[in-house]
Protein backbone atom coordinates (compact mmCIF):
# COMPACT_ATOMS: atom_id res chain seq x y z
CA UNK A 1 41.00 190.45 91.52
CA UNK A 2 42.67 188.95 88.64
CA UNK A 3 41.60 186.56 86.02
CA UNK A 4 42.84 183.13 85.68
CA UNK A 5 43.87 181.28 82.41
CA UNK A 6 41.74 178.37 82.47
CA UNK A 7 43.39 175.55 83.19
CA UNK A 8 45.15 173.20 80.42
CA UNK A 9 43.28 170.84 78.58
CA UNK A 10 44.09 166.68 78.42
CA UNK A 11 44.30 165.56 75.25
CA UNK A 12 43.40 161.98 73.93
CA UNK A 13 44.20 160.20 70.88
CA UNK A 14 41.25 158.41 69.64
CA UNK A 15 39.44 156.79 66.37
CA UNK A 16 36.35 156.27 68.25
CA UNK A 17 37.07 152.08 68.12
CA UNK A 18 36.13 150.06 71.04
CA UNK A 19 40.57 149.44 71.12
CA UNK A 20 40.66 153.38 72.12
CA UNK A 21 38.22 152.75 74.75
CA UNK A 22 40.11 152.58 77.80
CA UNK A 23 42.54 155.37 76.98
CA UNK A 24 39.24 157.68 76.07
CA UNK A 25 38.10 156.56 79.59
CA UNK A 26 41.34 157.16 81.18
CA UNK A 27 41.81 160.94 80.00
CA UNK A 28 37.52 161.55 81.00
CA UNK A 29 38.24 160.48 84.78
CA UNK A 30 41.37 162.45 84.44
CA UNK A 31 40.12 165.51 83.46
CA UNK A 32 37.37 165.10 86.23
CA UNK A 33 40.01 164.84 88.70
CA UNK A 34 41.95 167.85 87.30
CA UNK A 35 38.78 170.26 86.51
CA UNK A 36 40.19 170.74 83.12
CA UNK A 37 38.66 170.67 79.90
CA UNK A 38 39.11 166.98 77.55
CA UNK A 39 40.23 167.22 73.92
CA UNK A 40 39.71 164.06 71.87
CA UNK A 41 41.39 163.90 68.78
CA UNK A 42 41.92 161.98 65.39
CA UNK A 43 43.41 161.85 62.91
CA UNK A 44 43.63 160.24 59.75
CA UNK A 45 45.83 160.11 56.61
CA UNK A 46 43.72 157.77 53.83
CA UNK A 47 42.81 160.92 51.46
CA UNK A 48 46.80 162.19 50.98
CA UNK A 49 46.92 158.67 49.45
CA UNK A 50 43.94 158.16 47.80
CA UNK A 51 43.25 161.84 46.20
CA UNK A 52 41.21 162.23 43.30
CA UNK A 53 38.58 159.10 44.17
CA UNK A 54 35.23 159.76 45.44
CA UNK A 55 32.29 158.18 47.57
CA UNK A 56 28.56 157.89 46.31
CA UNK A 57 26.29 159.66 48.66
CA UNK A 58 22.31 159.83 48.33
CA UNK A 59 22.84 163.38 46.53
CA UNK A 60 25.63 162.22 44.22
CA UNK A 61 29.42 162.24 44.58
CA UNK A 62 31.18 163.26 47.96
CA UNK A 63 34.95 164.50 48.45
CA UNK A 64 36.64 161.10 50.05
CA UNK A 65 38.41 163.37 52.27
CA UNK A 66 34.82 164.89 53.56
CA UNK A 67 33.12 161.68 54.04
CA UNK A 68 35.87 160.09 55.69
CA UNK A 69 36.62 163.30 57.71
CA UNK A 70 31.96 163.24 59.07
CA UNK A 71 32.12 159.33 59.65
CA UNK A 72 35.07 159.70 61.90
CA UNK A 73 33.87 162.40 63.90
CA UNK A 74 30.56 160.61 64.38
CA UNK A 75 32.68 157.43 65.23
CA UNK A 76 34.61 159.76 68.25
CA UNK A 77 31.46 161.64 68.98
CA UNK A 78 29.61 158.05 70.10
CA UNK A 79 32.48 156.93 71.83
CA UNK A 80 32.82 159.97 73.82
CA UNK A 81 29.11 159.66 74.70
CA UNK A 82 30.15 156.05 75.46
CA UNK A 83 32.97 156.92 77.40
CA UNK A 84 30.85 159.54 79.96
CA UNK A 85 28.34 156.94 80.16
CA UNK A 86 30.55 153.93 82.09
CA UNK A 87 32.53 157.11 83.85
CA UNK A 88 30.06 159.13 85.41
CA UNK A 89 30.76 161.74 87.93
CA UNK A 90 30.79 165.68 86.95
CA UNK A 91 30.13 167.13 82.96
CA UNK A 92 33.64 168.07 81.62
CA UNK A 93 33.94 170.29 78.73
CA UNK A 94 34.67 168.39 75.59
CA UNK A 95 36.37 169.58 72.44
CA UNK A 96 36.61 167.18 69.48
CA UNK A 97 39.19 167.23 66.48
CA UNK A 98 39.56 165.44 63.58
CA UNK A 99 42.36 166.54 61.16
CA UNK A 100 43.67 164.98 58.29
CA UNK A 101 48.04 164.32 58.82
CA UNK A 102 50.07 161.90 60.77
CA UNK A 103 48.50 160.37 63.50
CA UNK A 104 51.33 161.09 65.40
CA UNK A 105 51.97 164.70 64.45
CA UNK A 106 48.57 165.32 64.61
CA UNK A 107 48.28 164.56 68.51
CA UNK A 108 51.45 166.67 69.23
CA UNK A 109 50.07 169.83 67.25
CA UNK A 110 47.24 169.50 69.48
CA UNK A 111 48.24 168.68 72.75
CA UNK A 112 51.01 172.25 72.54
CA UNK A 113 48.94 173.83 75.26
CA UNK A 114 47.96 170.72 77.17
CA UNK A 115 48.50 169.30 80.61
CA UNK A 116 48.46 165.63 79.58
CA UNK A 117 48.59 163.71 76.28
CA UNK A 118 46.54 160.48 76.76
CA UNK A 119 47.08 157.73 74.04
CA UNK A 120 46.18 153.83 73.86
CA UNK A 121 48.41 150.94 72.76
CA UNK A 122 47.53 148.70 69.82
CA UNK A 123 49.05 145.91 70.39
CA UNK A 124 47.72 142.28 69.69
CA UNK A 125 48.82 138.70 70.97
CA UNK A 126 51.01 138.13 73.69
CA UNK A 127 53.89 139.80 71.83
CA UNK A 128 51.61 142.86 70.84
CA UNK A 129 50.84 143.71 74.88
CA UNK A 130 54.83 143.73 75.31
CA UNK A 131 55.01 146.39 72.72
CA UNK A 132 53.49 149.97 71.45
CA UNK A 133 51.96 150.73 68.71
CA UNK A 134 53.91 152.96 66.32
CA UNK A 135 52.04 156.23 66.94
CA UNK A 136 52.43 156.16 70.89
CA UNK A 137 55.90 155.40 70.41
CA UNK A 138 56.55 158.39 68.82
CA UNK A 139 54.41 160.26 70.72
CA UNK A 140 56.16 159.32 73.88
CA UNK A 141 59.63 160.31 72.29
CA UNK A 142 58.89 163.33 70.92
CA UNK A 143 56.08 165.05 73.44
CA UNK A 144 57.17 168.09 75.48
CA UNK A 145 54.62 166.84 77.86
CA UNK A 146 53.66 164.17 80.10
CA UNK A 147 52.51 161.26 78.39
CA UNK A 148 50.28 158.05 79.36
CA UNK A 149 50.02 154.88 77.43
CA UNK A 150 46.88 152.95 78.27
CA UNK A 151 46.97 149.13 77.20
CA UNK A 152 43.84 148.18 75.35
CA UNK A 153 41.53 145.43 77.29
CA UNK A 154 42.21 142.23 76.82
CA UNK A 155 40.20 139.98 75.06
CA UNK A 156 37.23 138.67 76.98
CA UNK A 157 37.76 140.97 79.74
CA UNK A 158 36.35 144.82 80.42
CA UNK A 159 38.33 147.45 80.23
């Protein structure tokens, strides 16, 4: 008998907005269909350039980079609970990330052992929809993986 690696994760670039929606949707199915596990990250990059300020809290000051770093990963947690919600079908395992860097390098630092890399496209107006968004360009040019760009809905219409 031997003992199988489990099988790579698919990971999806989200910031838990209603515009990552159909991407976070995309990689859940996905990872149904595969039997792997789903790995939804984030990242962000507002405390490198704002270092030094802080947030009031209820118990007094909060590190910026902390605050930001818990609303976020509520943000991705609800849309993940979102997400399984309008998909359905089997549990899959879920691991969330949410690291402070480039959103870019962020994704492909965490997608080096993955099967997939799952990311959505920003863009906006009829010239947006023709174009992607910074990050998933450089995401498809630089991943050592396969890549899928999911457009975002369009306005008035599901996703």
């Amino acid at each position: 008998m031997t003992n199988a690696a489990p099988p790579s994760p698919i990971v999806v670039g989200t910031d838990g907005s209603a515009a990552s929606g159909p991407a976070v949707r995309f990689a859940l199915q996905e990872s149904q269909l595969r039997g792997t596990g789903l790995r939804a990250v984030c990242a962000y990059d507002f405390a490198t350039r704002y270092s030094g300020f802080e947030w009031p809290a209820v118990s007094g000051f909060v590190d910026l980079d902390t605050q930001l770093r818990d609303t976020t990963w509520e943000a991705v947690t609800k849309a993940l609970e979102e997400a399984r919600e309008q998909v359905g079908g089997p549990p899959v395992e879920v691991e969330i990330r949410v690291e402070q860097g480039r959103p870019s390098q962020v994704l492909l630092d965490a997608s080096e052992d993955a099967c997939l890399l799952v990311v959505g496209s920003r863009g906006s107006g009829a010239w947006g929809r023709l174009t992607l968004g910074s990050t998933s360009t450089e995401v498809v040019h630089h991943a050592p993986l396969p890549v899928v760009v999911v457009p975002g809905g369009q306005p008035g219409r599901p996703s």
